[in-house]
Protein backbone atom coordinates (compact mmCIF):
# COMPACT_ATOMS: atom_id res chain seq x y z
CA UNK A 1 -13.72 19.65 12.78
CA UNK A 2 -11.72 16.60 13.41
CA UNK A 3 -8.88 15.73 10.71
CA UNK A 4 -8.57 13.18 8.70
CA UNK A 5 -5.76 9.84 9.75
CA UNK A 6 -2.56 10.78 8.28
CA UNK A 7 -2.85 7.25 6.12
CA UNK A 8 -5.58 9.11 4.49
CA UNK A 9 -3.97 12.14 3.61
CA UNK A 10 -1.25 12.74 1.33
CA UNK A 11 1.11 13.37 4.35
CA UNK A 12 1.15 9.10 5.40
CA UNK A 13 1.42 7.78 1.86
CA UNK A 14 4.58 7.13 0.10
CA UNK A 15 5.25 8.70 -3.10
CA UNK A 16 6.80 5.57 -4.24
CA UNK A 17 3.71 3.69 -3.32
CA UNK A 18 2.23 2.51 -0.09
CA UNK A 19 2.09 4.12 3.37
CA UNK A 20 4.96 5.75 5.20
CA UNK A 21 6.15 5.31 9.01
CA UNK A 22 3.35 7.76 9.80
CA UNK A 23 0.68 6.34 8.12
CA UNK A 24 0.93 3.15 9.31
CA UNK A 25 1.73 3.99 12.87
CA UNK A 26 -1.76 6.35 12.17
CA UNK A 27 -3.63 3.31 10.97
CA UNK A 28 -2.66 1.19 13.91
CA UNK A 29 -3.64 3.77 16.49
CA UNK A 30 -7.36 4.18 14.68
CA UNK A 31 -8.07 0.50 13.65
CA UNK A 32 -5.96 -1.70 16.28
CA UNK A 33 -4.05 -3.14 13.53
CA UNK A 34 -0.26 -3.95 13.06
CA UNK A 35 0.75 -3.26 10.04
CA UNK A 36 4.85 -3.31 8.80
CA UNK A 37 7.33 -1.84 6.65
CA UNK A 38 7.43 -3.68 3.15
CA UNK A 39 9.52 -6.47 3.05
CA UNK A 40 10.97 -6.09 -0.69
CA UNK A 41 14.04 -8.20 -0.56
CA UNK A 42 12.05 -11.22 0.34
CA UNK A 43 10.62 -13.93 2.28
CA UNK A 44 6.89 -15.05 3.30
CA UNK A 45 5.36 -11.75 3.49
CA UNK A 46 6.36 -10.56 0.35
CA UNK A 47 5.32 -13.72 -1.51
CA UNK A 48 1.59 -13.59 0.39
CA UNK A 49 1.69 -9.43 -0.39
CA UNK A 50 2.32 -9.87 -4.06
CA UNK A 51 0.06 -13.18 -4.96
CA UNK A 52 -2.65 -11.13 -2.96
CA UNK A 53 -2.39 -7.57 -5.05
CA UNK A 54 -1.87 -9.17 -8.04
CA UNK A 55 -5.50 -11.21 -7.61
CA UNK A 56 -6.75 -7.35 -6.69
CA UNK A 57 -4.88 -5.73 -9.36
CA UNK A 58 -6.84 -8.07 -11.80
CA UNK A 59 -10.38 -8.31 -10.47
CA UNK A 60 -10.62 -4.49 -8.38
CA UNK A 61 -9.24 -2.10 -11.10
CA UNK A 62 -10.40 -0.76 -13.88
CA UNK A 63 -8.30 -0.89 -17.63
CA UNK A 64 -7.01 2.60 -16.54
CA UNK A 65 -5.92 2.23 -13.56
CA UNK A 66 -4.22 -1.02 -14.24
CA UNK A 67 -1.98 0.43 -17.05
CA UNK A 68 -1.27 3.83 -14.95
CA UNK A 69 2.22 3.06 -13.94
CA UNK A 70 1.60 6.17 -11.05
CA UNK A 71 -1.60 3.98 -9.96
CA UNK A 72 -1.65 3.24 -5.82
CA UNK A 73 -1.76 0.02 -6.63
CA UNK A 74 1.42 -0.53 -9.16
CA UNK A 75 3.70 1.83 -7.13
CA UNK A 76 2.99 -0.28 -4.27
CA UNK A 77 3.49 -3.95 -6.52
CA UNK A 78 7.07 -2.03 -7.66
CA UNK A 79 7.99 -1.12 -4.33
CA UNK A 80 7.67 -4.62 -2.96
CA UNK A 81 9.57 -5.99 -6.18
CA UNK A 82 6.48 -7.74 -7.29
């Protein structure tokens, strides 16, 4: 039985949030895409990164999940200095 992509597993995700150098390289191989480290200390990316979660954050979580400061979703918003 085949294994899951390391982005899946707990072995490609940051702890701080996010994906790690393997989990993105392990994303790109599977879906063709091109993915990048965060960009915290500024610039286009991180401004189109943090209005997008932010919309998500609001409209794709639940009350929970929104105020769990070890949610996916807000380690990733801290790590990019959202």
């Amino acid at each position: 039985m085949a294994k899951t992509p390391a982005w899946q597993r707990k072995e490609g995700q940051d702890p701080k949030g996010g994906l790690n150098a393997k989990g993105r390289a392990a994303y790109n191989r599977e879906t063709g895409g091109n993915l990048k480290a965060p960009q915290p200390e500024g610039g286009s990316r991180r401004d189109s990164f943090c209005a997008r979660m932010k919309g998500m954050k609001a409209k794709l979580t639940s009350k929970a999940t929104a105020n769990d400061p070890d949610s996916r979703i807000n380690k990733s918003l801290r790590a990019w200095k959202c």
